[in-house]
C-alpha atoms as a PDB file:
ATOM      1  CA  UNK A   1      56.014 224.074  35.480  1.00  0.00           C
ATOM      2  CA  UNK A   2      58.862 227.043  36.021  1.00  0.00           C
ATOM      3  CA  UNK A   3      59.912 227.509  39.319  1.00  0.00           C
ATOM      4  CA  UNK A   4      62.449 229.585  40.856  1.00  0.00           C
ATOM      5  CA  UNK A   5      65.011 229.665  43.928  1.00  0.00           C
ATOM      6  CA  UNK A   6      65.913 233.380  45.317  1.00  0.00           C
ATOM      7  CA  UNK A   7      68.436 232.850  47.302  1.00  0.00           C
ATOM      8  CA  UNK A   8      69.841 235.698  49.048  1.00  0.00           C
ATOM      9  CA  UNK A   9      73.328 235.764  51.132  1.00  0.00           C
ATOM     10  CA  UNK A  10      73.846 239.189  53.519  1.00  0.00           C
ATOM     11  CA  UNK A  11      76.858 239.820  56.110  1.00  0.00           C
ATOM     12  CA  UNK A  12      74.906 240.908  59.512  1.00  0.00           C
ATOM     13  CA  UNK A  13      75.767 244.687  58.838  1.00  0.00           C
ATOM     14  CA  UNK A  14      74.015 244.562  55.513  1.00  0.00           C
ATOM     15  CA  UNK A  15      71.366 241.878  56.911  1.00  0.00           C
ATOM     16  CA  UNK A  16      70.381 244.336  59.855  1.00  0.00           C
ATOM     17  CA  UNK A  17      70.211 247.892  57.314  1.00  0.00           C
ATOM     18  CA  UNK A  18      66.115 248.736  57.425  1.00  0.00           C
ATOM     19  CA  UNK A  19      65.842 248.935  53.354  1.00  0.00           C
ATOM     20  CA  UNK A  20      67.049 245.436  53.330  1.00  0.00           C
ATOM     21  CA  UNK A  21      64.349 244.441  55.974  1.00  0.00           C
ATOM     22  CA  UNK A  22      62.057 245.986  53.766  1.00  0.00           C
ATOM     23  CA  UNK A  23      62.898 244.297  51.206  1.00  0.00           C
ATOM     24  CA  UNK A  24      63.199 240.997  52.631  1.00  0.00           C
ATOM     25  CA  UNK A  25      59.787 241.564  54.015  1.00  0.00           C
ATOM     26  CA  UNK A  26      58.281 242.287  50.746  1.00  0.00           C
ATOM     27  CA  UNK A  27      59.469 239.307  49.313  1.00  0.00           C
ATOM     28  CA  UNK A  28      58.553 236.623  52.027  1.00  0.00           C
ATOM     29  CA  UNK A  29      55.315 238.005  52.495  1.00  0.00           C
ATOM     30  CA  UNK A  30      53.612 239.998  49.723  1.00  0.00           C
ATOM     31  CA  UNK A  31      55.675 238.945  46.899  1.00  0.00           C
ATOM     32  CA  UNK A  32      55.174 235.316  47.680  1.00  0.00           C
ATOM     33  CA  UNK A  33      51.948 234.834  48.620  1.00  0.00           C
ATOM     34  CA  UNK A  34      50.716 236.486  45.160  1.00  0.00           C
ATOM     35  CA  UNK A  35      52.586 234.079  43.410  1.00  0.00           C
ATOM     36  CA  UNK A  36      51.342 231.625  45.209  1.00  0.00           C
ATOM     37  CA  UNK A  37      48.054 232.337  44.123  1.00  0.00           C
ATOM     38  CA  UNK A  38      48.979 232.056  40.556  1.00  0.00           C
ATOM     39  CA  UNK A  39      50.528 228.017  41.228  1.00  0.00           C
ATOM     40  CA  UNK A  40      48.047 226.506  43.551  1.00  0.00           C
ATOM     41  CA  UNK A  41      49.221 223.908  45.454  1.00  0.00           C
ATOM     42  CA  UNK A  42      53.288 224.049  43.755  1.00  0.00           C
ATOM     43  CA  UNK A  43      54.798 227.767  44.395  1.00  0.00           C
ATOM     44  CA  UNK A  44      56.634 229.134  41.629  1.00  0.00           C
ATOM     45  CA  UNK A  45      58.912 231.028  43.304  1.00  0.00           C
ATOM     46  CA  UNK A  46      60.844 230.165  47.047  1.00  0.00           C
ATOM     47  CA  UNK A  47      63.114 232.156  48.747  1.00  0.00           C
ATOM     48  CA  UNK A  48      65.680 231.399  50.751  1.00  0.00           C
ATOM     49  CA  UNK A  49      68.037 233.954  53.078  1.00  0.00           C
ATOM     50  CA  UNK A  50      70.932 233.081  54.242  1.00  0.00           C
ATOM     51  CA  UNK A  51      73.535 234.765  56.843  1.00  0.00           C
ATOM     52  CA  UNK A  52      77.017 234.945  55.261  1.00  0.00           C
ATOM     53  CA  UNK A  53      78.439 234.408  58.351  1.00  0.00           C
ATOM     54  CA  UNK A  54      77.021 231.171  58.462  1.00  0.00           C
ATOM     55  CA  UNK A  55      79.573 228.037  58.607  1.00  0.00           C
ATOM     56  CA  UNK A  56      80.135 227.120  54.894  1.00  0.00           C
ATOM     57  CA  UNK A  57      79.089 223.289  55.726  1.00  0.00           C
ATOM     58  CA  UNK A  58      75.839 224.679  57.271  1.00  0.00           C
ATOM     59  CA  UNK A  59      74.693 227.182  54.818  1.00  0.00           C
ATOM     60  CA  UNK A  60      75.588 224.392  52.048  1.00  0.00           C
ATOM     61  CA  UNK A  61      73.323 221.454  54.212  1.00  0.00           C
ATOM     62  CA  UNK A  62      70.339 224.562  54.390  1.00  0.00           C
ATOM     63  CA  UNK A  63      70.955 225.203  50.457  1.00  0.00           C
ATOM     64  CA  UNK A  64      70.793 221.333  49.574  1.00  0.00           C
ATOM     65  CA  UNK A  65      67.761 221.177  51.759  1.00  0.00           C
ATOM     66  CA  UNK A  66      66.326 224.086  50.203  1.00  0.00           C
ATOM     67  CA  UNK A  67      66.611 222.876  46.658  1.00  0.00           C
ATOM     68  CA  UNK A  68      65.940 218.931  47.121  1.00  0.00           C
ATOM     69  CA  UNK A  69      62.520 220.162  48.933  1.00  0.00           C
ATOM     70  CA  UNK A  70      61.392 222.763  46.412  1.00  0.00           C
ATOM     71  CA  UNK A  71      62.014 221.148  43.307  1.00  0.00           C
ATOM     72  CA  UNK A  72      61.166 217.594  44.126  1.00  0.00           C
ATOM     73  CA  UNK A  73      57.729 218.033  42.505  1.00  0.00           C
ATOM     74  CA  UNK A  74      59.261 219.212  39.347  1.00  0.00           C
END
């Protein structure tokens, strides 16, 4: 089974721009469901988004989490 992580890291001026809300729209909703569709029950693709700003111990914990949950079917 292939899966993949996006994981996306934005400072708040970039995070708040409206093509980047577009974007980040597109992929949590549209983007994901369809390939949801494809895997069934296991998703092939994730995505994770993640404010630079963030506290470096708590973006790592959120990563970790991220990537012990996703891939623990694999």
């Amino acid at each position: 089974m292939r899966k993949v992580l996006i994981v996306e890291t934005k400072g708040e001026g970039f995070a708040a721009q409206p093509d980047f809300q577009k974007r980040k729209a597109f992929v949590e909703s549209w983007f994901l469901s369809q390939h949801e569709q494809v895997q069934g029950d296991f998703p092939a693709f994730e995505y994770l988004f993640i404010h630079d700003d963030e506290h470096e111990a708590h973006f790592l914990s959120k990563l970790a989490h991220k990537v012990t949950q996703f891939f623990a079917e694999v």
